[in-house]
N, C-alpha and C. Protein backbone atom coordinates (compact mmCIF):
# COMPACT_ATOMS: atom_id res chain seq x y z
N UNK A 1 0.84 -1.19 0.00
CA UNK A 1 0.00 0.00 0.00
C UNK A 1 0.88 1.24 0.00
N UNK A 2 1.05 2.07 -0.73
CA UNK A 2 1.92 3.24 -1.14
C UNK A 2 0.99 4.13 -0.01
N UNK A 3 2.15 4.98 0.61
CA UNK A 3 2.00 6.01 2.09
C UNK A 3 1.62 7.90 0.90
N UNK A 4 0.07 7.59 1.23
CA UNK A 4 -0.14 8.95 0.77
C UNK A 4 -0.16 10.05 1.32
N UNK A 5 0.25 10.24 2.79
CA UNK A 5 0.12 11.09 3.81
C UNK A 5 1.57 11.79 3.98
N UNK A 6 2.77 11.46 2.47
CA UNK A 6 3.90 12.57 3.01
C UNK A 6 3.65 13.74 2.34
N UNK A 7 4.19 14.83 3.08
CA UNK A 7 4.01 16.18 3.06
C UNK A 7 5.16 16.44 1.63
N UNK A 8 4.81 17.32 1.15
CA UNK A 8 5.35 18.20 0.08
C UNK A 8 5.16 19.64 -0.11
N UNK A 9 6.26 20.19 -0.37
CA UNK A 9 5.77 22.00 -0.75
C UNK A 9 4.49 22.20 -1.16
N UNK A 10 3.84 22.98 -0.81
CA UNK A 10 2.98 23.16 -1.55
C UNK A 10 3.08 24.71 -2.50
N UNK A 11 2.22 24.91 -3.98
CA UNK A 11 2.52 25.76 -5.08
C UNK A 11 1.36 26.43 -4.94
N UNK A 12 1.33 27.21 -5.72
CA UNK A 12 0.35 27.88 -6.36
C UNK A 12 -0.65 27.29 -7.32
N UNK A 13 -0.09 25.87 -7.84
CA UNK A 13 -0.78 24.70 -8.52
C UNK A 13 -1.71 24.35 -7.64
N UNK A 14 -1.22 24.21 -6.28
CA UNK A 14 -2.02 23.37 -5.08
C UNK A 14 -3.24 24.11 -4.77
N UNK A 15 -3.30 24.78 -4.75
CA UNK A 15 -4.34 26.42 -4.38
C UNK A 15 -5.71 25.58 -4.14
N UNK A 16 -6.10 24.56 -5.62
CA UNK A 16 -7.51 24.15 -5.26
C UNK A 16 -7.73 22.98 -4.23
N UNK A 17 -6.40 22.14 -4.16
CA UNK A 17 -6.28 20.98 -2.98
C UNK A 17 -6.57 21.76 -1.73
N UNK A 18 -5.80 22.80 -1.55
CA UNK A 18 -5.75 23.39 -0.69
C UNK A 18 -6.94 23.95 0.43
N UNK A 19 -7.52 24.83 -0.62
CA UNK A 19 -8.75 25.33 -0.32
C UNK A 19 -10.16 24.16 -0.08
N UNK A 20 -9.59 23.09 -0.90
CA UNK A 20 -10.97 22.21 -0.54
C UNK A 20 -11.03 21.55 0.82
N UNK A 21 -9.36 20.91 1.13
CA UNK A 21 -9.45 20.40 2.44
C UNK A 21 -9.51 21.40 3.41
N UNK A 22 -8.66 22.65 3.18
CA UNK A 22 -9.14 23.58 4.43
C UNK A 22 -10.35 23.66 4.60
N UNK A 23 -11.11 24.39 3.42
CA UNK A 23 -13.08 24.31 3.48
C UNK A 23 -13.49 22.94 4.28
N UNK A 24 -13.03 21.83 4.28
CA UNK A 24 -13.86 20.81 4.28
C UNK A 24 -13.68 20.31 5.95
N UNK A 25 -12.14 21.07 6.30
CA UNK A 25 -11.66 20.92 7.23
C UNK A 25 -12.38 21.85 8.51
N UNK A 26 -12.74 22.84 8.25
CA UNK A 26 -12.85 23.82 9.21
C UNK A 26 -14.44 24.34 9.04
N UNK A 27 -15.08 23.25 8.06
CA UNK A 27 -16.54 23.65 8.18
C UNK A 27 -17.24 23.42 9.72
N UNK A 28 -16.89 22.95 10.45
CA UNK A 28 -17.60 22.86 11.95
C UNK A 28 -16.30 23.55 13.04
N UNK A 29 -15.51 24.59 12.76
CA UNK A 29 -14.41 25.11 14.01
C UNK A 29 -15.62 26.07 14.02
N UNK A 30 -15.47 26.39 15.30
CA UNK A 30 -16.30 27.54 16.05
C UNK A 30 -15.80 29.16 15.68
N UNK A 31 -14.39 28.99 15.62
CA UNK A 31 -13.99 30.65 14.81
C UNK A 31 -15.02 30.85 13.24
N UNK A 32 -14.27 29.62 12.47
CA UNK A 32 -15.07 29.88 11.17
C UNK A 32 -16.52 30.00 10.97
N UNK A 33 -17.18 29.40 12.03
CA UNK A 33 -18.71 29.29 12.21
C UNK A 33 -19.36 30.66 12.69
N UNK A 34 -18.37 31.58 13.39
CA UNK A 34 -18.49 32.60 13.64
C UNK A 34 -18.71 33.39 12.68
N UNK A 35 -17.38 33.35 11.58
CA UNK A 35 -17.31 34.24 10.89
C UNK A 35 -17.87 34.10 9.64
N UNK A 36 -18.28 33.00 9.25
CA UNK A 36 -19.16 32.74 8.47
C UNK A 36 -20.42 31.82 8.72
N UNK A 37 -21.25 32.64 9.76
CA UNK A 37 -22.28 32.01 10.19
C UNK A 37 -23.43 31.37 8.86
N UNK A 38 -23.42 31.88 7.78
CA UNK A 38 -24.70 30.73 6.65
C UNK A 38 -23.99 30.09 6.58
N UNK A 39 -25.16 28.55 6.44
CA UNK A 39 -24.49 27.49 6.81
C UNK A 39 -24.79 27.26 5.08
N UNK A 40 -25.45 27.47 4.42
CA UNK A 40 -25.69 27.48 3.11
C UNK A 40 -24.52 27.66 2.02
N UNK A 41 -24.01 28.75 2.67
CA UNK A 41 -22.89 29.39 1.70
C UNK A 41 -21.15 29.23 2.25
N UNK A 42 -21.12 28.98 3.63
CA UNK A 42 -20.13 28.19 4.01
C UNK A 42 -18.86 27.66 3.49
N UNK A 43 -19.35 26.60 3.00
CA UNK A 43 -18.03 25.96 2.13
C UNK A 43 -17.37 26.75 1.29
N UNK A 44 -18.52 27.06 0.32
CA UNK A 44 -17.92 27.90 -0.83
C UNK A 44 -17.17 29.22 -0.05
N UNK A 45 -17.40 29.83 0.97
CA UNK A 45 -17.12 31.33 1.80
C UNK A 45 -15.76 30.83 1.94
N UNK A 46 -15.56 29.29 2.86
CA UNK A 46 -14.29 28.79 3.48
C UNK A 46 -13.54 28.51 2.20
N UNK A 47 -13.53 28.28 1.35
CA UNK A 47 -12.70 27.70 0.17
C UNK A 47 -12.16 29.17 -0.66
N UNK A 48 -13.29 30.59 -0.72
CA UNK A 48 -12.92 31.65 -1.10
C UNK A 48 -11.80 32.01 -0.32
N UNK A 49 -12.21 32.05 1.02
CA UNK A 49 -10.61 32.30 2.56
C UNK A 49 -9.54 31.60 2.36
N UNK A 50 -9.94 30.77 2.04
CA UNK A 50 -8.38 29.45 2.01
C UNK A 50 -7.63 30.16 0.96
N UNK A 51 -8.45 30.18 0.16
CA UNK A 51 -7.65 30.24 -1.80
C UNK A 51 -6.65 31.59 -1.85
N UNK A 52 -7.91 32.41 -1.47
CA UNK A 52 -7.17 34.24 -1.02
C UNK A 52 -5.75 33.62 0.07
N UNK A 53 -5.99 33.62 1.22
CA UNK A 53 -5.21 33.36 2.11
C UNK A 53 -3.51 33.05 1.67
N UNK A 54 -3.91 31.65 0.84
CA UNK A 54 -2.82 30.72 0.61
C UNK A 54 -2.50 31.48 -0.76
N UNK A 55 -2.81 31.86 -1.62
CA UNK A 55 -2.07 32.48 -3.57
C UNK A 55 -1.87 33.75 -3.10
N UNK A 56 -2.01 34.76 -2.43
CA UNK A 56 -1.96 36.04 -1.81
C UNK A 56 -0.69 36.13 -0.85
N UNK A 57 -0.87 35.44 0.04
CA UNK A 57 -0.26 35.87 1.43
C UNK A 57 0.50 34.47 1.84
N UNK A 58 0.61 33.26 1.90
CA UNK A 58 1.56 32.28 2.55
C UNK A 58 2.15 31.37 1.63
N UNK A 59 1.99 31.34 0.92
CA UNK A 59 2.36 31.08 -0.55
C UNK A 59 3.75 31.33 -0.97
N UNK A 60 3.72 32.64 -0.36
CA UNK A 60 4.63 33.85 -0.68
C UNK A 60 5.35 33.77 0.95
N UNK A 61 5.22 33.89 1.66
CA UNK A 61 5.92 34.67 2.93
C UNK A 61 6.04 33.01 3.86
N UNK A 62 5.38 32.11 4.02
CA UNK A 62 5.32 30.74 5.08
C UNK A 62 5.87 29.81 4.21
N UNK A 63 6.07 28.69 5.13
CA UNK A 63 5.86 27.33 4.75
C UNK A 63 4.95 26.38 4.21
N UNK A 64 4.59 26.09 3.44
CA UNK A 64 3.13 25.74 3.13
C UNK A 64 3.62 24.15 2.18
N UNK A 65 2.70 23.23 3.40
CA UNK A 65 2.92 22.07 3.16
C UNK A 65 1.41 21.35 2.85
N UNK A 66 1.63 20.20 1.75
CA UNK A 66 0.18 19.66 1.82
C UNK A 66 0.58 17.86 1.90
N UNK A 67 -0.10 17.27 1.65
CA UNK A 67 -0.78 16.10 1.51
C UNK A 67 -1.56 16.06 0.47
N UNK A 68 -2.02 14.95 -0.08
CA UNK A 68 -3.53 14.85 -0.75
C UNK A 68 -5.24 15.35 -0.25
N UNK A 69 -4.81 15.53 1.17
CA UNK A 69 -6.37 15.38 1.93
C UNK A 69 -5.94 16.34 2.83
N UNK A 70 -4.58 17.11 3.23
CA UNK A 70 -4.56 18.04 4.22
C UNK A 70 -3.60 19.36 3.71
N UNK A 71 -3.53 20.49 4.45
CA UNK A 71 -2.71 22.03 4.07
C UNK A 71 -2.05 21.96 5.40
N UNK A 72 -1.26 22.63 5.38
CA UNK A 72 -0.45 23.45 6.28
C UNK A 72 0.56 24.98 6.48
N UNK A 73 0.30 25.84 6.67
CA UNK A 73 1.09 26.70 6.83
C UNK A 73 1.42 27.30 8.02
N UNK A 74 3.10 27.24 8.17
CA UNK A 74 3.80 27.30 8.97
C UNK A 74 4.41 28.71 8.41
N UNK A 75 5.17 29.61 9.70
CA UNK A 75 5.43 31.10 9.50
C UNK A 75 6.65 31.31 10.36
N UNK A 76 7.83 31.12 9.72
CA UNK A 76 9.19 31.37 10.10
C UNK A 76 9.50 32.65 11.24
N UNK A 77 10.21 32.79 12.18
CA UNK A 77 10.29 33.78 12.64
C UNK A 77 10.36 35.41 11.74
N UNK A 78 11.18 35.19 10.70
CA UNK A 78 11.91 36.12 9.93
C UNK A 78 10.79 36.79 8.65
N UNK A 79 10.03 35.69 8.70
CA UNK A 79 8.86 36.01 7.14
C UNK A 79 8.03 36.64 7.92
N UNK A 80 7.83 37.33 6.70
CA UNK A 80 6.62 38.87 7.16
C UNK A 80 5.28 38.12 6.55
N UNK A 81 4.54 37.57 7.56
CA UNK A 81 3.11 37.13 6.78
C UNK A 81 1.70 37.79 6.82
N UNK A 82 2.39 39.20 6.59
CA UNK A 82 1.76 40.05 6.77
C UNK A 82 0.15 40.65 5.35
N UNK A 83 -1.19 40.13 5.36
CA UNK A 83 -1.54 40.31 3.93
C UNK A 83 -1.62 42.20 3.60
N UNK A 84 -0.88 41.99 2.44
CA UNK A 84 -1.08 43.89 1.47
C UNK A 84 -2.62 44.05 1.40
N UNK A 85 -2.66 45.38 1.28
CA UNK A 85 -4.10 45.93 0.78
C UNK A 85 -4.71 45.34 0.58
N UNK A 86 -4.68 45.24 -0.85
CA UNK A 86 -5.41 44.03 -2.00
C UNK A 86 -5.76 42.76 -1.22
N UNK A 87 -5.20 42.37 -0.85
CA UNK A 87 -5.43 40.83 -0.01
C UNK A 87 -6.38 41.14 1.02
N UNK A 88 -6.01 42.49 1.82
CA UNK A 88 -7.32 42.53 2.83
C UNK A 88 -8.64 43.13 2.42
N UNK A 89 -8.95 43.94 1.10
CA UNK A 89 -9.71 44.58 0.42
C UNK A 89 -10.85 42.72 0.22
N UNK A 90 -9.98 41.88 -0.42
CA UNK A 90 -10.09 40.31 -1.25
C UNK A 90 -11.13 39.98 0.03
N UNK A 91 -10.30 39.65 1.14
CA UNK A 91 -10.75 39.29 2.24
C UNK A 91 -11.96 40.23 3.18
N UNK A 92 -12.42 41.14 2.85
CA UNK A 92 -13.23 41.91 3.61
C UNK A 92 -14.39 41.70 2.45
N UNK A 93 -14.08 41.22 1.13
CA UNK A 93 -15.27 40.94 0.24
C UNK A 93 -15.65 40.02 0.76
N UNK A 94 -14.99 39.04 0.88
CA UNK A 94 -15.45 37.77 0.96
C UNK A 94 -15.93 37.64 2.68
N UNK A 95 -15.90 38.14 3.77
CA UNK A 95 -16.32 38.63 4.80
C UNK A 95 -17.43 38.83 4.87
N UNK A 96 -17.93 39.76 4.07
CA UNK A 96 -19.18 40.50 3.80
C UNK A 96 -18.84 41.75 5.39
N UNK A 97 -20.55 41.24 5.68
CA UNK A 97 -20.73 42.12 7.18
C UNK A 97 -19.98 41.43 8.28
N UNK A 98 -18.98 40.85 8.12
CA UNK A 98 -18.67 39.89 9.18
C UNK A 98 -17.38 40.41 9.19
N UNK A 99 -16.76 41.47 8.50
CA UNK A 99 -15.47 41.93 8.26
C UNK A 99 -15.17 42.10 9.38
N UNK A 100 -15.54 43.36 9.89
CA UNK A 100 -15.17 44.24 11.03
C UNK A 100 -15.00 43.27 12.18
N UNK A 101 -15.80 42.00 12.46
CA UNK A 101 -15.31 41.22 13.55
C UNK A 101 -14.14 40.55 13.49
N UNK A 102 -14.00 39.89 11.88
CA UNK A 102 -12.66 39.52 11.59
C UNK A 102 -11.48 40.48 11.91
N UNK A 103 -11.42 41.60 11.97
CA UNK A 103 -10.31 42.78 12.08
C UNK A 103 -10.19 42.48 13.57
N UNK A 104 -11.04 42.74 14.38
CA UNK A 104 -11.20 42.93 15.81
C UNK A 104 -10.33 41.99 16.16
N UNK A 105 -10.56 40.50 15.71
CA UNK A 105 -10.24 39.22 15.88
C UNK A 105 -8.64 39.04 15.67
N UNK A 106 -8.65 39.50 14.54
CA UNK A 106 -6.93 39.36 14.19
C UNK A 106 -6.46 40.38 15.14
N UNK A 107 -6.74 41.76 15.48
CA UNK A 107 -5.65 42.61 16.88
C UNK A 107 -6.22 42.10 17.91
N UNK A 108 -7.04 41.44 18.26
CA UNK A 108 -6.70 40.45 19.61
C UNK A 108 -6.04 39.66 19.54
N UNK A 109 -6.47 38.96 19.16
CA UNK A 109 -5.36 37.70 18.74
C UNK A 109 -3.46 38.19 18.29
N UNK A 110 -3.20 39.25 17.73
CA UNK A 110 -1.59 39.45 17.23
C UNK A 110 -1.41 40.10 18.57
N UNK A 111 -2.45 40.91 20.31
CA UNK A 111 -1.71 40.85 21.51
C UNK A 111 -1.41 40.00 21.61
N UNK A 112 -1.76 38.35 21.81
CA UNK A 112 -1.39 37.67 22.78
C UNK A 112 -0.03 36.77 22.09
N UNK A 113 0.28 37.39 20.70
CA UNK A 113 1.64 36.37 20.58
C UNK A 113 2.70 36.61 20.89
N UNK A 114 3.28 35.33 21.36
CA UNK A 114 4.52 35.92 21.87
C UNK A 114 5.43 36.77 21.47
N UNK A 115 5.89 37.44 21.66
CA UNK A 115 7.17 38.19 21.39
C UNK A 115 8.66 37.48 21.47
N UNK A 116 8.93 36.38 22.03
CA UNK A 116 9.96 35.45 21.57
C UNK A 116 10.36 35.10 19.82
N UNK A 117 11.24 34.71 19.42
CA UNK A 117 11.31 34.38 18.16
C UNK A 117 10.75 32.73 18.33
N UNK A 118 9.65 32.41 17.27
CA UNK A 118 8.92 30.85 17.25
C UNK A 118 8.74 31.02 16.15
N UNK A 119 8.59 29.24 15.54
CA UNK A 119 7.64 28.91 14.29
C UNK A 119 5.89 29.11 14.59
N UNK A 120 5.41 29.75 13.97
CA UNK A 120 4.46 29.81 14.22
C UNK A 120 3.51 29.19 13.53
N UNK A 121 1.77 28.15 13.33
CA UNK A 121 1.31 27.38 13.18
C UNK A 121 0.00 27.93 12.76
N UNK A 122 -0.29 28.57 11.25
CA UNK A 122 -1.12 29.58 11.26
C UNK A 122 -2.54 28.76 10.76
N UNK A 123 -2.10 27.57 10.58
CA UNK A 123 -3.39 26.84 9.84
C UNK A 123 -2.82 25.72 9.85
N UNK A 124 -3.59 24.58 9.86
CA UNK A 124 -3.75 22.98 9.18
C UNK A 124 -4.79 22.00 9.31
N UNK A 125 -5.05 21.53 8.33
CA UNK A 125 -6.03 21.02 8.74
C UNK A 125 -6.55 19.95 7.45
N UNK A 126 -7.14 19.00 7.68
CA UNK A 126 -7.30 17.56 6.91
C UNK A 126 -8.90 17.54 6.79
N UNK A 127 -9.12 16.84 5.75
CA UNK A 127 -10.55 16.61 5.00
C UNK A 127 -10.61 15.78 5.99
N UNK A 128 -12.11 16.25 6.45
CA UNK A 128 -12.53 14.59 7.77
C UNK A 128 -12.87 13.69 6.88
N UNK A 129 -13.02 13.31 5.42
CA UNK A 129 -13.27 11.99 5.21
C UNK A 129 -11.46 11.27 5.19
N UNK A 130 -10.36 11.68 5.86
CA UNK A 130 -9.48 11.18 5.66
C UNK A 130 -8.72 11.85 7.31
N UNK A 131 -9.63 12.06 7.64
CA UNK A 131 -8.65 12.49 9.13
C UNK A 131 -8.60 10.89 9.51
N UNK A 132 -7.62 10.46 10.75
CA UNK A 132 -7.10 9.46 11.30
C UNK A 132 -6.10 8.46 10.27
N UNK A 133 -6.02 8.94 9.30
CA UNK A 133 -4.95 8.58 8.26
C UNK A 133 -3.72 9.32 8.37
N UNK A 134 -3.20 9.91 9.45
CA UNK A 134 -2.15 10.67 9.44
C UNK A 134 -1.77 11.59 8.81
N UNK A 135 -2.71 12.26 8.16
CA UNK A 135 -2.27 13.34 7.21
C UNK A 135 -2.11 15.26 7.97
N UNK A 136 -2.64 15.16 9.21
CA UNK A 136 -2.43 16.29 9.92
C UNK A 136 -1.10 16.09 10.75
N UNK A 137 -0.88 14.63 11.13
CA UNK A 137 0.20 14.51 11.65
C UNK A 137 1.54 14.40 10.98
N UNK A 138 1.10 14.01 9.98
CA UNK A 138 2.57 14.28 9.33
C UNK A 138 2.80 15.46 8.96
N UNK A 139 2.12 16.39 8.67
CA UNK A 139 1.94 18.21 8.65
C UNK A 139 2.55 18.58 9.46
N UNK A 140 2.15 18.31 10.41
CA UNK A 140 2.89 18.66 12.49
C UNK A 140 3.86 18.71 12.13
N UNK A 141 4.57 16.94 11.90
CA UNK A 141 5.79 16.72 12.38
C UNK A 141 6.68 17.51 11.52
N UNK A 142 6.30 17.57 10.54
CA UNK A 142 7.37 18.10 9.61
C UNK A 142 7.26 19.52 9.64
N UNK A 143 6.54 20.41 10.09
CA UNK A 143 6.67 21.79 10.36
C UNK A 143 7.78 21.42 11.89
N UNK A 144 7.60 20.79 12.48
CA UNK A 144 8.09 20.90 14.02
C UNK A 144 9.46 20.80 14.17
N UNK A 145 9.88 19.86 13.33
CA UNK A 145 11.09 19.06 12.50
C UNK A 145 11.94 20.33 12.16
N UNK A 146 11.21 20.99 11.24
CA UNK A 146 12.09 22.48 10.69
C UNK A 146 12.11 23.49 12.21
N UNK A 147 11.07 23.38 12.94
CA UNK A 147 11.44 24.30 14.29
C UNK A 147 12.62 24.42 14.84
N UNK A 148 12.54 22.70 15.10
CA UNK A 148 13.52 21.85 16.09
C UNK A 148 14.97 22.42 15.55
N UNK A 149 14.82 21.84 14.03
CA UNK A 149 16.34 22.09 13.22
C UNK A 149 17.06 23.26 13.36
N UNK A 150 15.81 24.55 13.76
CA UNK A 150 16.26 25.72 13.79
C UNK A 150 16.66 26.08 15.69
N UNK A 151 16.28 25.27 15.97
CA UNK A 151 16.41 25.53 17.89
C UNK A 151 15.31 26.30 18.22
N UNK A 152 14.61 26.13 17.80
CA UNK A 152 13.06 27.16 18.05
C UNK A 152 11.67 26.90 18.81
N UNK A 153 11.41 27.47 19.47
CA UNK A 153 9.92 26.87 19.71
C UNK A 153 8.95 27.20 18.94
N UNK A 154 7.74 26.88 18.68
CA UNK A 154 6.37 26.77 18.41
C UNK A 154 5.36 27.06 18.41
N UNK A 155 4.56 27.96 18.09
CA UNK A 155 3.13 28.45 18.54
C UNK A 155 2.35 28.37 17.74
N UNK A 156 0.98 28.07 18.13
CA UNK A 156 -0.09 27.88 17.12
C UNK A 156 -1.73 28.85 18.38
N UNK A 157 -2.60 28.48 17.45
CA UNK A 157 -3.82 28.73 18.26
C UNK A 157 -5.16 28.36 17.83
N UNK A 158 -5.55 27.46 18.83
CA UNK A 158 -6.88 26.46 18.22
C UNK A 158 -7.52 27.31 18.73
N UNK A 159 -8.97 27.14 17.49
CA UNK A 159 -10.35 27.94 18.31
C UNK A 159 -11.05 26.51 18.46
N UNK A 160 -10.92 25.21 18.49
CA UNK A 160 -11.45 24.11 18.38
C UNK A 160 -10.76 23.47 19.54
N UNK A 161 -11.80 23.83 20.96
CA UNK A 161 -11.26 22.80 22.45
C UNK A 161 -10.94 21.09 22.17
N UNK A 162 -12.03 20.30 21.28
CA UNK A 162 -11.33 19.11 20.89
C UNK A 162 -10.76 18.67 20.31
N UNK A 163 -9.62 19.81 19.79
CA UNK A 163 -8.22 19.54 19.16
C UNK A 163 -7.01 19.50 19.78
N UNK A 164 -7.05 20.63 21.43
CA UNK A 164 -5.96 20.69 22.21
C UNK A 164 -5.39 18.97 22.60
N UNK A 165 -5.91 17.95 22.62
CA UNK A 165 -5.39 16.23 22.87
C UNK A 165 -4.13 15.93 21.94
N UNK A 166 -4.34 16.80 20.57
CA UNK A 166 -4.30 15.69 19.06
C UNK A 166 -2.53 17.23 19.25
N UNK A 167 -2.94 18.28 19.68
CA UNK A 167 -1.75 18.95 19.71
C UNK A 167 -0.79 18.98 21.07
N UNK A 168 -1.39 18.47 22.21
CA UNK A 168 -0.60 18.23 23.45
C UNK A 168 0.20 16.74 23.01
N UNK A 169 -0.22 16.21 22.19
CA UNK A 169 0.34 14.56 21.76
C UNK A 169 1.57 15.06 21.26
N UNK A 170 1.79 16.60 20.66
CA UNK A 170 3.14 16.86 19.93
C UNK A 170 3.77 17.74 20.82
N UNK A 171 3.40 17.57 22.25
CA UNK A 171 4.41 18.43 22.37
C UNK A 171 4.17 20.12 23.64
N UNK A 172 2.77 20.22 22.55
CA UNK A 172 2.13 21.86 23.10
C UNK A 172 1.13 21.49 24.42
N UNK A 173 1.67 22.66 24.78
CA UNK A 173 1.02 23.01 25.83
C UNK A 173 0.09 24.33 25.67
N UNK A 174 -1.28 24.36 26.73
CA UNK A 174 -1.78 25.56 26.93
C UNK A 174 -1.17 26.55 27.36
N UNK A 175 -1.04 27.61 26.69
CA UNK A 175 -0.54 29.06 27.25
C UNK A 175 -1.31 29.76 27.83
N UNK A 176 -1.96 29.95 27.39
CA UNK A 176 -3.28 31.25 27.52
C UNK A 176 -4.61 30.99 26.82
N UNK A 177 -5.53 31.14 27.07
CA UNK A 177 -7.12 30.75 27.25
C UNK A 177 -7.35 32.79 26.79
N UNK A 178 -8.20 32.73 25.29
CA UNK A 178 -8.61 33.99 25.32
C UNK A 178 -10.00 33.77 24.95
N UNK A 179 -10.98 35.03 24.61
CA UNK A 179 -11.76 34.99 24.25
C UNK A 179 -12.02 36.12 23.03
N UNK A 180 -12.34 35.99 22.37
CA UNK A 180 -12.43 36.92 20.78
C UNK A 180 -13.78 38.16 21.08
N UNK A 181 -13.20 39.10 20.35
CA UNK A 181 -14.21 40.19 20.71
C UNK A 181 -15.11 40.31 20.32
N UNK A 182 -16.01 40.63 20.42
CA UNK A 182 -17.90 40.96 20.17
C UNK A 182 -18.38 39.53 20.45
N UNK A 183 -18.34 38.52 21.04
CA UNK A 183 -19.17 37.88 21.45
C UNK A 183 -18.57 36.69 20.89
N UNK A 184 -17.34 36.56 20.70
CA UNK A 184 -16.61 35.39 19.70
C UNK A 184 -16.19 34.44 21.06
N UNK A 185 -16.10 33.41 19.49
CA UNK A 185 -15.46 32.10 20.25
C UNK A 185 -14.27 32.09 21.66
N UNK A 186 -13.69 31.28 21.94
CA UNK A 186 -12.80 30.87 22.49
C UNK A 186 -11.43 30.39 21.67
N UNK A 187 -9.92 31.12 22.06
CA UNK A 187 -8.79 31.13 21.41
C UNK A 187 -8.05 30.02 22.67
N UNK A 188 -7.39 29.12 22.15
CA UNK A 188 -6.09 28.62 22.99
C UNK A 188 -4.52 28.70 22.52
N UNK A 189 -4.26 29.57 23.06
CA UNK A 189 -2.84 29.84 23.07
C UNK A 189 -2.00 28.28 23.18
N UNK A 190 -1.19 27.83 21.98
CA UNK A 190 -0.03 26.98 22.87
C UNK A 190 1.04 26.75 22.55
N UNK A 191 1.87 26.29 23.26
CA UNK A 191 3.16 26.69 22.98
C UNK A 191 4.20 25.52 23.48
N UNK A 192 5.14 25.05 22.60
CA UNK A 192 6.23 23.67 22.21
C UNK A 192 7.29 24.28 21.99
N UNK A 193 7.94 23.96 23.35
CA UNK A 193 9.44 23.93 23.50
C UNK A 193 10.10 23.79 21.85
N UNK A 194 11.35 23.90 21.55
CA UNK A 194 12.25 23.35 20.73
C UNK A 194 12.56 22.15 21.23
N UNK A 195 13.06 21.12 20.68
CA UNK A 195 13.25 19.93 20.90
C UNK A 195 14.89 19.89 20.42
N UNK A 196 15.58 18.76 20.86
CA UNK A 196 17.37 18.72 19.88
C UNK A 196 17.06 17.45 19.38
């Protein structure tokens, strides 16, 4: 049986893999449910975010690893993954009225990161018809792998409480417990040593 779960660069080719497993991935996280509360238009909303996100902004500036069934982007201390105009103009379309909470969301969320130099863990996530096939975990390891190599620690942040198990298994720990502004979800800070 040939191992379809190793990670590879991912391109600008990848854009539609990309966007489908993120969409497919993050149709039930409580951030995204937030921010794109119709449940109607959803997928297609999450797959518009992914696509912008990833050919715009990490593409260009992160690490961006896939699988067949999962994405990943990882964000070097040194890369500016910062999105231009255009990218946030892209992204406030595709927002709609839900923009302004998204803004709120991202300067809460950029207080509580650390100020240490870390890899940081800005997304990943696997098509549930193929989660428990290792395809998020081999994402992990191999972003963690490049941490490690660098002597670095780690940060990421789930808005999804029954994911903190599947990321304490690698390593992270809870940092900080936030809560998102205007009435938003729940953020978990966490944070993985460097390893030698």
């Amino acid at each position: 049986m040939a191992i379809t779960n190793v990670p590879k660069t991912a391109t600008i080719d990848d854009a539609e893999l990309v966007s489908r497993a993120l969409a497919l991935a993050f149709d039930d996280d409580p951030m995204m449910r937030w921010f794109f509360p119709d449940e109607a238009s959803r997928k297609a909303s999450l797959a518009a975010y992914f696509t912008t996100i990833f050919t715009r902004q990490y593409a260009h500036s992160a690490v961006c690893e896939v699988t067949p069934a999962a994405a990943a982007f990882w964000v070097p201390p040194q890369a500016q993954a910062v999105p231009d105009a255009e990218t946030i103009q892209e992204l406030m379309a595709i927002l709609g009225d839900r923009a302004g909470l998204f803004g709120e969301a991202v300067e809460a969320s950029a207080k509580h990161t650390p100020s240490e130099p870390h890899w940081f863990l800005a997304v990943v996530g696997a098509d549930p018809a193929a989660q428990g096939q290792g395809h998020g975990a081999a994402l992990l390891r191999s972003g963690l792998a490049k941490a490690d190599a660098a002597g670095l620690p780690a940060y990421l942040e789930s808005s999804k409480e029954a994911n903190l198990p599947f990321y304490e298994h690698f390593g992270f720990t809870v940092r900080e417990r936030m809560t998102l502004p205007g009435g938003g979800p729940e953020l978990w800070g966490m944070w993985r040593e460097a390893r030698a």
